[in-house]
Protein backbone atom coordinates (compact mmCIF):
# COMPACT_ATOMS: atom_id res chain seq x y z
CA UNK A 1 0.00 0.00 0.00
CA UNK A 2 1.25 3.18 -0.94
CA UNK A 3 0.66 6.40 0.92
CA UNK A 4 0.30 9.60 0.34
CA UNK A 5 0.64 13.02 2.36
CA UNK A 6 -1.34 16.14 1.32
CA UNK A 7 0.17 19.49 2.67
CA UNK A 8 -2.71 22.10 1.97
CA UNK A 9 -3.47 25.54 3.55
CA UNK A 10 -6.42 26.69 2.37
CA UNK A 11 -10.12 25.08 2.14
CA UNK A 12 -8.98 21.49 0.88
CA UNK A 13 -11.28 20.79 -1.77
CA UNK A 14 -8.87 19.38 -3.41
CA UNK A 15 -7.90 17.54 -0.76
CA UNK A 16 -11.26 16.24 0.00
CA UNK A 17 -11.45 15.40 -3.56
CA UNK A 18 -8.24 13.31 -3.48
CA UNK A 19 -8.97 11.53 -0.10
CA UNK A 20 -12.52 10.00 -1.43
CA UNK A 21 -11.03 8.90 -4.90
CA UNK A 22 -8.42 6.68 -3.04
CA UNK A 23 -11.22 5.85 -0.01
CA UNK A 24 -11.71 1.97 -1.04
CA UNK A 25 -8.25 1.94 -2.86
CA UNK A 26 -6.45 -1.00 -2.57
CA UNK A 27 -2.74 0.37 -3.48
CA UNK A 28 -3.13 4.05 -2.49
CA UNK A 29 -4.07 5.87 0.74
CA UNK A 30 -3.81 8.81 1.89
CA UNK A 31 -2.55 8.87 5.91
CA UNK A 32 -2.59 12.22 6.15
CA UNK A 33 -3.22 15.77 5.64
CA UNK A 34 -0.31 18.47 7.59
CA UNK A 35 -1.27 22.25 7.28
CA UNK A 36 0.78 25.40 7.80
CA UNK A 37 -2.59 27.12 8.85
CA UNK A 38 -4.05 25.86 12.28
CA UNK A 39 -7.84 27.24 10.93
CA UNK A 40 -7.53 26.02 7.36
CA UNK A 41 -10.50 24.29 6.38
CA UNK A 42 -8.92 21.59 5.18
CA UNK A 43 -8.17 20.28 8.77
CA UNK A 44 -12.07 20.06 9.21
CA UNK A 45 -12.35 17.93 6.12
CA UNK A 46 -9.97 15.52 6.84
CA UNK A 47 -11.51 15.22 10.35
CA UNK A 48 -15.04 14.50 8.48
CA UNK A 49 -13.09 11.79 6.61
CA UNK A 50 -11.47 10.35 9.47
CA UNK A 51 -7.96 10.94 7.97
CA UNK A 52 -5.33 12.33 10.83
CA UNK A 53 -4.23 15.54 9.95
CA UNK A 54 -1.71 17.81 11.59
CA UNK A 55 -0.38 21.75 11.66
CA UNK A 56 3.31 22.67 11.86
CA UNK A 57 5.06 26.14 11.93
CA UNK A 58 7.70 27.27 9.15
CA UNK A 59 10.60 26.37 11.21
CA UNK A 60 8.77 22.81 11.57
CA UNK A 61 9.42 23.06 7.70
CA UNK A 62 12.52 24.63 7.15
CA UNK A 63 14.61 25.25 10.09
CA UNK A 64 14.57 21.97 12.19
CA UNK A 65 13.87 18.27 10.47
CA UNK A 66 10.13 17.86 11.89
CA UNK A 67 8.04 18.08 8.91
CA UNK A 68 10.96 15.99 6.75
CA UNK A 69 11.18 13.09 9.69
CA UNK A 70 7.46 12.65 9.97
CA UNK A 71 7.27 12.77 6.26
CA UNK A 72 10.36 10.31 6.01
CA UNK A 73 8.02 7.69 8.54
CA UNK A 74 4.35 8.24 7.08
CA UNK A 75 4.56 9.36 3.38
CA UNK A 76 5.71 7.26 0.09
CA UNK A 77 4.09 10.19 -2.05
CA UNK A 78 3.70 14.13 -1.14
CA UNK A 79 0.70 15.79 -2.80
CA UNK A 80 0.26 19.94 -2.83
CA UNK A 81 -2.74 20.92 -2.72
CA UNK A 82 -3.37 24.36 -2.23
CA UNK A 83 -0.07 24.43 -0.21
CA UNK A 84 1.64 27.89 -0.69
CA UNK A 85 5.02 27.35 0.97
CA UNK A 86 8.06 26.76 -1.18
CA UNK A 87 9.33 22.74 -0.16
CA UNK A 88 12.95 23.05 0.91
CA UNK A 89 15.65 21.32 -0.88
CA UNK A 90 16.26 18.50 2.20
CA UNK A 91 12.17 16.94 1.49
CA UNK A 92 12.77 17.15 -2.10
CA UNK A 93 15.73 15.26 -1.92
CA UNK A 94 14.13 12.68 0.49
CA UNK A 95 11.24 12.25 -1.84
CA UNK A 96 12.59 12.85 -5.39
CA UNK A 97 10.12 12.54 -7.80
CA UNK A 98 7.40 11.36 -5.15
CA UNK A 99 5.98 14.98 -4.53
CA UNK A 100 3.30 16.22 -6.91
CA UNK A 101 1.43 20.12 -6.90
CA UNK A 102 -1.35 20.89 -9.28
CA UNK A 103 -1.08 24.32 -10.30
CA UNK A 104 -4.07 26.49 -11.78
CA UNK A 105 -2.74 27.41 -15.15
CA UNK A 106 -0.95 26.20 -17.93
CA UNK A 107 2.88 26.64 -16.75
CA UNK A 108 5.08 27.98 -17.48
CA UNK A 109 2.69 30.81 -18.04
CA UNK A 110 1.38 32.08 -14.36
CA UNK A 111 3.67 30.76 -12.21
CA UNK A 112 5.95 31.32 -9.67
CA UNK A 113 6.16 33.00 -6.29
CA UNK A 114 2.53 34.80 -5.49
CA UNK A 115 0.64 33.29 -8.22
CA UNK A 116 -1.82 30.65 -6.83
CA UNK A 117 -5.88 30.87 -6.72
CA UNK A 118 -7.76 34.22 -7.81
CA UNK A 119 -4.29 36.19 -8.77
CA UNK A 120 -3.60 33.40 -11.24
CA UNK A 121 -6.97 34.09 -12.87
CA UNK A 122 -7.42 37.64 -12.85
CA UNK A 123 -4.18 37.56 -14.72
CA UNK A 124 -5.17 35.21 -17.41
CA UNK A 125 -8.60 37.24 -17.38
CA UNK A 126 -6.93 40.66 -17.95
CA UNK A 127 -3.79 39.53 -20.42
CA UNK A 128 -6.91 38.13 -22.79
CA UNK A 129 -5.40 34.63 -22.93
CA UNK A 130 -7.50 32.20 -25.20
CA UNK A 131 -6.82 29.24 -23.13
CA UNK A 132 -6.10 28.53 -19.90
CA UNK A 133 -5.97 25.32 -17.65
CA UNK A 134 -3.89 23.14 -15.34
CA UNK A 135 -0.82 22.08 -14.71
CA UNK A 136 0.23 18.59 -12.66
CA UNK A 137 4.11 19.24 -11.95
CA UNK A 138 6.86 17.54 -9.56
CA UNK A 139 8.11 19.69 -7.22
CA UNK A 140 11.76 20.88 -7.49
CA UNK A 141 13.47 23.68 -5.87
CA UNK A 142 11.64 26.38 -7.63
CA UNK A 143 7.99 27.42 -7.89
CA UNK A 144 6.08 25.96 -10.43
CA UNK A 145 9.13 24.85 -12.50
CA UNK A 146 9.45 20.98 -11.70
CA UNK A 147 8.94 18.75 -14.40
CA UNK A 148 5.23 18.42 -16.27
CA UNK A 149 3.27 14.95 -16.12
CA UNK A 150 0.22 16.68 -17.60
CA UNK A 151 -1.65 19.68 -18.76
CA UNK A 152 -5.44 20.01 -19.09
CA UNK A 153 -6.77 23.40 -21.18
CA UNK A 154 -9.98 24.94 -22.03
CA UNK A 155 -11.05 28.38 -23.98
CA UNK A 156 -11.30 31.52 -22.08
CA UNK A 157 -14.13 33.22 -23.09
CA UNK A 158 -14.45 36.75 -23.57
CA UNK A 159 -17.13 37.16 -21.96
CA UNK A 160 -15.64 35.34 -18.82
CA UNK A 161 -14.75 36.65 -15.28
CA UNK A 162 -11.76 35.05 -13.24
CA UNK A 163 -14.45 33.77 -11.05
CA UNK A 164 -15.10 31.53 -14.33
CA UNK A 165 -11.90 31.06 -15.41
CA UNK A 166 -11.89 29.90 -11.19
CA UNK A 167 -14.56 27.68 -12.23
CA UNK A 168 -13.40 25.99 -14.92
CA UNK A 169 -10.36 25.23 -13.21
CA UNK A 170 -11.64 23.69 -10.29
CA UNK A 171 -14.02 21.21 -12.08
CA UNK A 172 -10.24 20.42 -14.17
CA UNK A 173 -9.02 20.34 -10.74
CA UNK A 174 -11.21 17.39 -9.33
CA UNK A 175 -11.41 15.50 -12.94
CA UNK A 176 -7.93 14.94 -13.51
CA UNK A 177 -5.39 15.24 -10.67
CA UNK A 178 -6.53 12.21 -8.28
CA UNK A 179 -6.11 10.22 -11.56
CA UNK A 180 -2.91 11.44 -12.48
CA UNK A 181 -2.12 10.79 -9.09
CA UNK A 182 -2.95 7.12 -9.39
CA UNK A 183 -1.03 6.41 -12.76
CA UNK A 184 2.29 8.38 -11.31
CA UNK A 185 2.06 6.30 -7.93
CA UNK A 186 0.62 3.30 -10.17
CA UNK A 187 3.52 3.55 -12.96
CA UNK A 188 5.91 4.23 -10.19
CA UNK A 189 5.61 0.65 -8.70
């Protein structure tokens, strides 16, 4: 049985998502959820789903080994969800090629450091881009710039508001990354 870690700090839909699509899985599970936000919604969900779920601080992250040693004993996968801290260099080297983000746009346009949720899509909204979408990435040492395992577009209307560009890439969001998920993990052995 593999299993997975989400870090998310923010509502965990995406989370939620993930956790039910691997619910009666008999290779994948996710263990647990860790937040960097001690009233994220996200901790609620994974309480409704009876998945254990923790907070930490940044220097749980960065400065002292918490985060990586309870990672190193619980996790075979990492999954961002909605997590907005950059991963240091020591987890990614513990888990190379093991953690996955989703990102809401089609990198490498819109990414990097700030760009996540409603700033990606007012910025696709007011540059007039024709498509938009996700992105399923590793993580490396940089925002948004670890390698692609898959893209997902759609046209951006004209007549469409980044709360529909938002909505769009949500219902992207829960189609496609718990089964991209699965085939990484799945191809992975």
């Amino acid at each position: 049985m593999k299993r997975i870690v989400i870090l998310a700090s923010g509502s965990g839909t995406n989370a939620e998502n993930i956790i039910k699509y691997f619910k009666d899985s008999k290779s994948i599970s996710v263990v647990q959820v860790l937040s960097n936000k001690k009233n994220a919604k996200v901790l609620e969900r994974a309480k409704k789903l009876k998945v254990s779920s923790l907070t930490f601080e940044k220097e749980d992250l960065v400065t002292s080994d918490k985060v990586l040693n309870l990672l190193k004993s619980t996790a075979d996968y990492i999954i961002l969800a909605g997590f907005l801290w950059k991963i240091p260099t020591k987890i990614i080297e513990a888990f190379p090629n093991k953690i996955l983000n989703i990102h809401p746009a089609l990198l490498p346009k819109y990414g990097g450091k700030g760009m996540y949720g409603m700033h990606v899509h007012e910025a696709v909204v007011e540059n007039n881009e024709k498509k938009s979408g996700i992105t399923i990435h590793f993580v490396n040492e940089k925002y948004d710039e670890g390698g692609i395992i898959f893209q997902e577009s759609f046209d951006v209307l004209e007549s469409d508001s980044a709360e529909d560009v938002a909505k769009k890439i949500h219902a992207l969001e829960y189609e496609h990354f718990p089964k991209i998920i699965e085939k990484v993990i799945l191809q992975d052995g």
